[in-house]
C-alpha atoms as a PDB file:
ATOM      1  CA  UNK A   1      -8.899   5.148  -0.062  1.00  0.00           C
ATOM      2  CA  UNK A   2      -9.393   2.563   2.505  1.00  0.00           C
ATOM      3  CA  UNK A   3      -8.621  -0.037   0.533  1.00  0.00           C
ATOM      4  CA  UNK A   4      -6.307  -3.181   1.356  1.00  0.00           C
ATOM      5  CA  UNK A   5      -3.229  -3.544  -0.521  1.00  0.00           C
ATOM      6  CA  UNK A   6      -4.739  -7.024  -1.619  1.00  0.00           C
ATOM      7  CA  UNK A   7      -7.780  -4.461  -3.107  1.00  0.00           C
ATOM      8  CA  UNK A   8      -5.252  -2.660  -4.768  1.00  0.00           C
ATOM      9  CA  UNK A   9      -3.646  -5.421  -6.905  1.00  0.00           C
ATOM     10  CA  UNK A  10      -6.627  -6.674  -7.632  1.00  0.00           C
ATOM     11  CA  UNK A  11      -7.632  -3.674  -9.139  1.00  0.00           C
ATOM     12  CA  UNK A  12      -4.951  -3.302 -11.123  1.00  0.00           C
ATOM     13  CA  UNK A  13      -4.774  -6.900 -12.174  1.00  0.00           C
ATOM     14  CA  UNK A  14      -8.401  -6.248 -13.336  1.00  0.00           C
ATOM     15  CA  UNK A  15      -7.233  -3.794 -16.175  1.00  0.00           C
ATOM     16  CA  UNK A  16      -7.423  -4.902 -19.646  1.00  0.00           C
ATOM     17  CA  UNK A  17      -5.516  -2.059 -21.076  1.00  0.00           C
ATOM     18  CA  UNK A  18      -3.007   0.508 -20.569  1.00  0.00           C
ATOM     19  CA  UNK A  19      -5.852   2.987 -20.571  1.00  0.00           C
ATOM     20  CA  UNK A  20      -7.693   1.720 -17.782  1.00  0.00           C
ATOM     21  CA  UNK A  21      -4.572   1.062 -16.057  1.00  0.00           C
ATOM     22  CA  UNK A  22      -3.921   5.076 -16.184  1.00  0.00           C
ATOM     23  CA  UNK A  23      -7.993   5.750 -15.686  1.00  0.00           C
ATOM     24  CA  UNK A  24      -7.340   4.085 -12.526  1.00  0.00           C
ATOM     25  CA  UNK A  25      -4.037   5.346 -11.085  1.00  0.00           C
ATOM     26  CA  UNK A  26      -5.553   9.479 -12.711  1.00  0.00           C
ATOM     27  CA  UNK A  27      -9.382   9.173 -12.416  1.00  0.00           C
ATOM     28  CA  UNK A  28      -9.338  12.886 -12.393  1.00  0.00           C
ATOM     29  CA  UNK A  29      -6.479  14.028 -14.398  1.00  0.00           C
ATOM     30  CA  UNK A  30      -2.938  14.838 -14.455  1.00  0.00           C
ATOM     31  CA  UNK A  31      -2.317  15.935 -10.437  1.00  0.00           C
ATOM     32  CA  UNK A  32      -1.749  13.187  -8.626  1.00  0.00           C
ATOM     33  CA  UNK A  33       1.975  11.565  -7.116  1.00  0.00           C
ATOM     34  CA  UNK A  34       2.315   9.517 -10.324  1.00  0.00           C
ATOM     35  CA  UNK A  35       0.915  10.967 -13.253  1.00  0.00           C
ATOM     36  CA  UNK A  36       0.171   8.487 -15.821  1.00  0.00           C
ATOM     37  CA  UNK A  37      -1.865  10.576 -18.266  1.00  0.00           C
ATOM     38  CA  UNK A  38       0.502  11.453 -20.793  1.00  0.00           C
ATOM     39  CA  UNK A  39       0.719   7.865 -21.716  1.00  0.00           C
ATOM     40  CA  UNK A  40      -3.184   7.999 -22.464  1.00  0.00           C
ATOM     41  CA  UNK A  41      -3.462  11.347 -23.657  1.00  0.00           C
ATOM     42  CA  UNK A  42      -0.619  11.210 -26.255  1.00  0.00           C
ATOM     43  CA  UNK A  43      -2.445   7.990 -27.746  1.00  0.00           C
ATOM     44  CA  UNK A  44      -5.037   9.956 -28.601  1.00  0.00           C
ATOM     45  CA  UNK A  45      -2.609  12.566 -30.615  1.00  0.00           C
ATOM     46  CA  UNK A  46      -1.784  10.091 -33.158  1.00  0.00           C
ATOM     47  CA  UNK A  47      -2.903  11.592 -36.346  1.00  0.00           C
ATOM     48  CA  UNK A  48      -3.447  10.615 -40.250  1.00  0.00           C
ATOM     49  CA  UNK A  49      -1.770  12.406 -42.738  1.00  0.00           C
ATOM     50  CA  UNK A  50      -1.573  11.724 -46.729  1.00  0.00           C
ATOM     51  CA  UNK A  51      -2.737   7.804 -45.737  1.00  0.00           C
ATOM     52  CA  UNK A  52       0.566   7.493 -43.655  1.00  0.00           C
ATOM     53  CA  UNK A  53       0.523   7.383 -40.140  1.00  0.00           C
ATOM     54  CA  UNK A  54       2.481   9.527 -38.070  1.00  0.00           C
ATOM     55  CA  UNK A  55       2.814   9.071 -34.392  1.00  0.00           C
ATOM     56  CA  UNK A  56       3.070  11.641 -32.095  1.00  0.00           C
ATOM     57  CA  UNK A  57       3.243   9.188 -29.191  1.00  0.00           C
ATOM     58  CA  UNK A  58       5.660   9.707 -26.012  1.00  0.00           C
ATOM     59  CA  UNK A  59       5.077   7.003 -23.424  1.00  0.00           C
ATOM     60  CA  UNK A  60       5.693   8.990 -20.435  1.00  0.00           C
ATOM     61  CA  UNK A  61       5.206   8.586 -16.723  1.00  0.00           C
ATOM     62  CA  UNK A  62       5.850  11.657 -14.262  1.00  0.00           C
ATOM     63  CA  UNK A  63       6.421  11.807 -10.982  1.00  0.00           C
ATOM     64  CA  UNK A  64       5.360  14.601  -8.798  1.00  0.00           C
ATOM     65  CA  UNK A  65       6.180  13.499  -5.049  1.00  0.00           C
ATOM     66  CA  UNK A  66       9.598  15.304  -4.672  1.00  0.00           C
ATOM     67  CA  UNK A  67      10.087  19.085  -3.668  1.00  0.00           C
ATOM     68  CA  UNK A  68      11.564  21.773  -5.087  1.00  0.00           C
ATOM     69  CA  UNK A  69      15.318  21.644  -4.312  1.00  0.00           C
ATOM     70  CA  UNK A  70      18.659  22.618  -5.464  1.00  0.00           C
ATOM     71  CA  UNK A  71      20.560  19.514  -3.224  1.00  0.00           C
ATOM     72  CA  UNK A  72      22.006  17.320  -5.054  1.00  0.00           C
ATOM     73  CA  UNK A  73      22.055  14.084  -3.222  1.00  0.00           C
ATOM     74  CA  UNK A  74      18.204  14.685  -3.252  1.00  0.00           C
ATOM     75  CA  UNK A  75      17.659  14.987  -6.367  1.00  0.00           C
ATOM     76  CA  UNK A  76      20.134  12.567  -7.784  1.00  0.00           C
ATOM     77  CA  UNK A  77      18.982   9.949  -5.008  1.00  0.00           C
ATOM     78  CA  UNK A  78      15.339  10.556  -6.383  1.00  0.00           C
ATOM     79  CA  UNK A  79      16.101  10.114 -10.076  1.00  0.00           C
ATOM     80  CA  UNK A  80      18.244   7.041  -9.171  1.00  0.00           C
ATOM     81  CA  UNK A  81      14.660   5.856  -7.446  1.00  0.00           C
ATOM     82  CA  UNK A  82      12.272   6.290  -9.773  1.00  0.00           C
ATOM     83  CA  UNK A  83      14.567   4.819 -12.473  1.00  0.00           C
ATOM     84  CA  UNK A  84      14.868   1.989 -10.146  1.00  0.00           C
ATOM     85  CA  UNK A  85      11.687   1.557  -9.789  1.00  0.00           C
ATOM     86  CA  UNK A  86      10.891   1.958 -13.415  1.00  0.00           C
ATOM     87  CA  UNK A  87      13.540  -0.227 -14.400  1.00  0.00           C
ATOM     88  CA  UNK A  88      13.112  -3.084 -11.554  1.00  0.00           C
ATOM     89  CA  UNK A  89       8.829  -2.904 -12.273  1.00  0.00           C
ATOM     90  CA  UNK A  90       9.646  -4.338 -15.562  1.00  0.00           C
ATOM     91  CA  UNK A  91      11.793  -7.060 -15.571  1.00  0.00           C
ATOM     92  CA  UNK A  92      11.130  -8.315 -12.277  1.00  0.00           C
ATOM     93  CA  UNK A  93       8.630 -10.729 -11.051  1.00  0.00           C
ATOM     94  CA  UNK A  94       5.459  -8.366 -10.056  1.00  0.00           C
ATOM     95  CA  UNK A  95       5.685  -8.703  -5.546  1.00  0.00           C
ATOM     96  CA  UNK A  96       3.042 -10.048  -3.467  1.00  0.00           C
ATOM     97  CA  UNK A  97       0.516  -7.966  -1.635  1.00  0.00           C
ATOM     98  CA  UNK A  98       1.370  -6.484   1.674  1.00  0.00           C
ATOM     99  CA  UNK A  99      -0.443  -7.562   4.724  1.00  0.00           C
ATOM    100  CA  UNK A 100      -2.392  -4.890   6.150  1.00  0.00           C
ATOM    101  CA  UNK A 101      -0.827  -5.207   9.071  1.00  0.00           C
ATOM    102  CA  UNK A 102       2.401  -4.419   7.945  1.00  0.00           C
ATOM    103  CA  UNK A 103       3.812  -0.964   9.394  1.00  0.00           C
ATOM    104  CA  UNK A 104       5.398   1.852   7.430  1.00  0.00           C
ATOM    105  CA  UNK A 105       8.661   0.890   8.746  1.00  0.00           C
ATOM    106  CA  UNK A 106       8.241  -2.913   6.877  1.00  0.00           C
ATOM    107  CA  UNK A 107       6.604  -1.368   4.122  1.00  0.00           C
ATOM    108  CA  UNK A 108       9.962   0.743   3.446  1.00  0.00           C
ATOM    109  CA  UNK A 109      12.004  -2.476   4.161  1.00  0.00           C
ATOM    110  CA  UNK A 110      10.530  -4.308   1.799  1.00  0.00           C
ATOM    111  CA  UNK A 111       9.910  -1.676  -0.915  1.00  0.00           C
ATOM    112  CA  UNK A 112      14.154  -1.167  -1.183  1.00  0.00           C
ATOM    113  CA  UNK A 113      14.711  -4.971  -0.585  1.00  0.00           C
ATOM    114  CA  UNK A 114      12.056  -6.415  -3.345  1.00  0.00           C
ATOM    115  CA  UNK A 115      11.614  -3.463  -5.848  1.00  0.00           C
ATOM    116  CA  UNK A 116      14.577  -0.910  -5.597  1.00  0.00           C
ATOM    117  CA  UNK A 117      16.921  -3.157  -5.026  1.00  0.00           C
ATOM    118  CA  UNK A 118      20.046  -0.780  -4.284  1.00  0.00           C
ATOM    119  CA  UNK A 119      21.853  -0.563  -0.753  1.00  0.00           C
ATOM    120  CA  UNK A 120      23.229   2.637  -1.274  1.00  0.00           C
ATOM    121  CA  UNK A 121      20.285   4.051  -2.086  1.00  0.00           C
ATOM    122  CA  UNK A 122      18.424   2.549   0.852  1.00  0.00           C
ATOM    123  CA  UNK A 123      21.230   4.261   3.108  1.00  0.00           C
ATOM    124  CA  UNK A 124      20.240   7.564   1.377  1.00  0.00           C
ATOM    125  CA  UNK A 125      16.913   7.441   2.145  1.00  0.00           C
ATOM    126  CA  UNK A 126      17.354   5.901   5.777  1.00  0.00           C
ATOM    127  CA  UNK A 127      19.646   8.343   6.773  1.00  0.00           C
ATOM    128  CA  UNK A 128      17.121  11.518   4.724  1.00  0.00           C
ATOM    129  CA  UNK A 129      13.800   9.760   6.647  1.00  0.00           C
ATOM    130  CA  UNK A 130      15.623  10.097  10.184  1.00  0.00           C
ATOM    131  CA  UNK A 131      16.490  13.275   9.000  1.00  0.00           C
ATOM    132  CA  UNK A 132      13.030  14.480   8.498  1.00  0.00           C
ATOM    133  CA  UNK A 133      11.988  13.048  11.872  1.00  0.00           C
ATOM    134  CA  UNK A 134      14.145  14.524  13.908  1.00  0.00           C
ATOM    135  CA  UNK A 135      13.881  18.226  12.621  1.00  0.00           C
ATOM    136  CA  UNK A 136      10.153  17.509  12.791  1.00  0.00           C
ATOM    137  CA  UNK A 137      10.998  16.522  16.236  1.00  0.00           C
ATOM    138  CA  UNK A 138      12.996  19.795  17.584  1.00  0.00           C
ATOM    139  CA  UNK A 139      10.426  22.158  16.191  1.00  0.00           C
ATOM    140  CA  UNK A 140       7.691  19.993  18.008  1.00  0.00           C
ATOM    141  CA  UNK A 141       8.927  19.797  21.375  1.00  0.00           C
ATOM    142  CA  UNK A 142      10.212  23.690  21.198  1.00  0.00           C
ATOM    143  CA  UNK A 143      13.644  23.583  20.462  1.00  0.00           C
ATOM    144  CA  UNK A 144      13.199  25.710  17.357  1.00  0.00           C
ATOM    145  CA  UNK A 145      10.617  27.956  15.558  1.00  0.00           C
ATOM    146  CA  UNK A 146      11.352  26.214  12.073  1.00  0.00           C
ATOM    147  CA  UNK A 147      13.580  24.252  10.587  1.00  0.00           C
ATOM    148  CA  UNK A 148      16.300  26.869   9.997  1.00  0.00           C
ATOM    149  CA  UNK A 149      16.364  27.152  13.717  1.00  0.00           C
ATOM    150  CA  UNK A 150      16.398  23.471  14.376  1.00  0.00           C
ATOM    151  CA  UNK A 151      19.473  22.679  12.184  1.00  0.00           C
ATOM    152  CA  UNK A 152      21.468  25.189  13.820  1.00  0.00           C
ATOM    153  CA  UNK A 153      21.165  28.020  10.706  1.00  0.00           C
ATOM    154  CA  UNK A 154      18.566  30.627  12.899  1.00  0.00           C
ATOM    155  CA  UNK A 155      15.953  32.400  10.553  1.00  0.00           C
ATOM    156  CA  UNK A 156      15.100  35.714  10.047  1.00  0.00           C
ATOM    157  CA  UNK A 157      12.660  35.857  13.176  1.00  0.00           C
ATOM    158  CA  UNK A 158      15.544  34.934  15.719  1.00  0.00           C
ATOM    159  CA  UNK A 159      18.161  36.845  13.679  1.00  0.00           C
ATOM    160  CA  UNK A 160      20.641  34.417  14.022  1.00  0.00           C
ATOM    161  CA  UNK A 161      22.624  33.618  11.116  1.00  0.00           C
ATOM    162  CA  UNK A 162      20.524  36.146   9.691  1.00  0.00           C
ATOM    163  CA  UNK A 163      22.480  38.569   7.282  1.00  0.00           C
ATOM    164  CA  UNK A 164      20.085  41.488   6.238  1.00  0.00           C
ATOM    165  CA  UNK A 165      20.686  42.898   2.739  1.00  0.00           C
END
């Protein structure tokens, strides 16, 4: 978990096959941000039948970071990402390691400027990320009990904008 960036490519660069690849990203299963298992797993499900060979193999990758939600520009900014991602991993040339040193800030720069490659949905996620920080910010410094309160919409605790049933 401490590991450099420069430790991480090398261990990825170290895998032979698409199996260790996934051992490494899932040691423990199926729960983690990127689940890779199902590529591994549905290998194994190939089966023999009357000396033909039928596959029962689905190459998938799934991604678990994203909330529930029922907002569209989320969730159609996040599918636009990961295809992105998918897509761009691919056929582009494979980045250099990060510096250690690098912040979260350059790390996010260079993530939508190398990899994603897509200004509009760099503006998305700019504009979501200050967002985030600065309804984390009214509820920290008191200037409301949750984020209902902090956007304006009151919760059920303040009863404002609170319609009972």
């Amino acid at each position: 978990t401490n590991a450099t960036n420069a430790d991480r490519h090398r261990a990825i660069a170290s895998c032979n096959t698409i199996e260790d690849l996934c051992n490494l990203m899932n040691p423990t299963g199926r729960y983690y941000k990127l689940n890779m298992q199902n590529i591994v797993s549905n290998q194994h499900k190939t089966v023999a039948a009357e000396n033909q060979r039928v596959e029962n193999y689905k190459p998938t990758v799934e991604f678990r970071q994203h909330s529930a939600t029922t907002n569209y520009t989320k969730v159609s900014s996040w599918v636009r990402f990961c295809m992105a991602m998918v897509k761009n991993s691919e056929k582009l040339a494979a980045p250099k390691s990060l510096k250690s040193s690098r912040g979260a800030d350059e790390q996010f720069e260079f993530l939508f400027e190398y990899v994603i490659k897509d200004r509009a949905l760099r503006s998305v996620f700019v504009n979501r990320r200050e967002q985030v920080a600065n309804d984390h910010s009214m509820r920290v410094h008191g200037d409301g009990c949750c984020d209902s309160c902090a956007s304006g919409r009151g919760c059920s605790r303040h009863h404002v904008g609170f319609i009972p049933r």
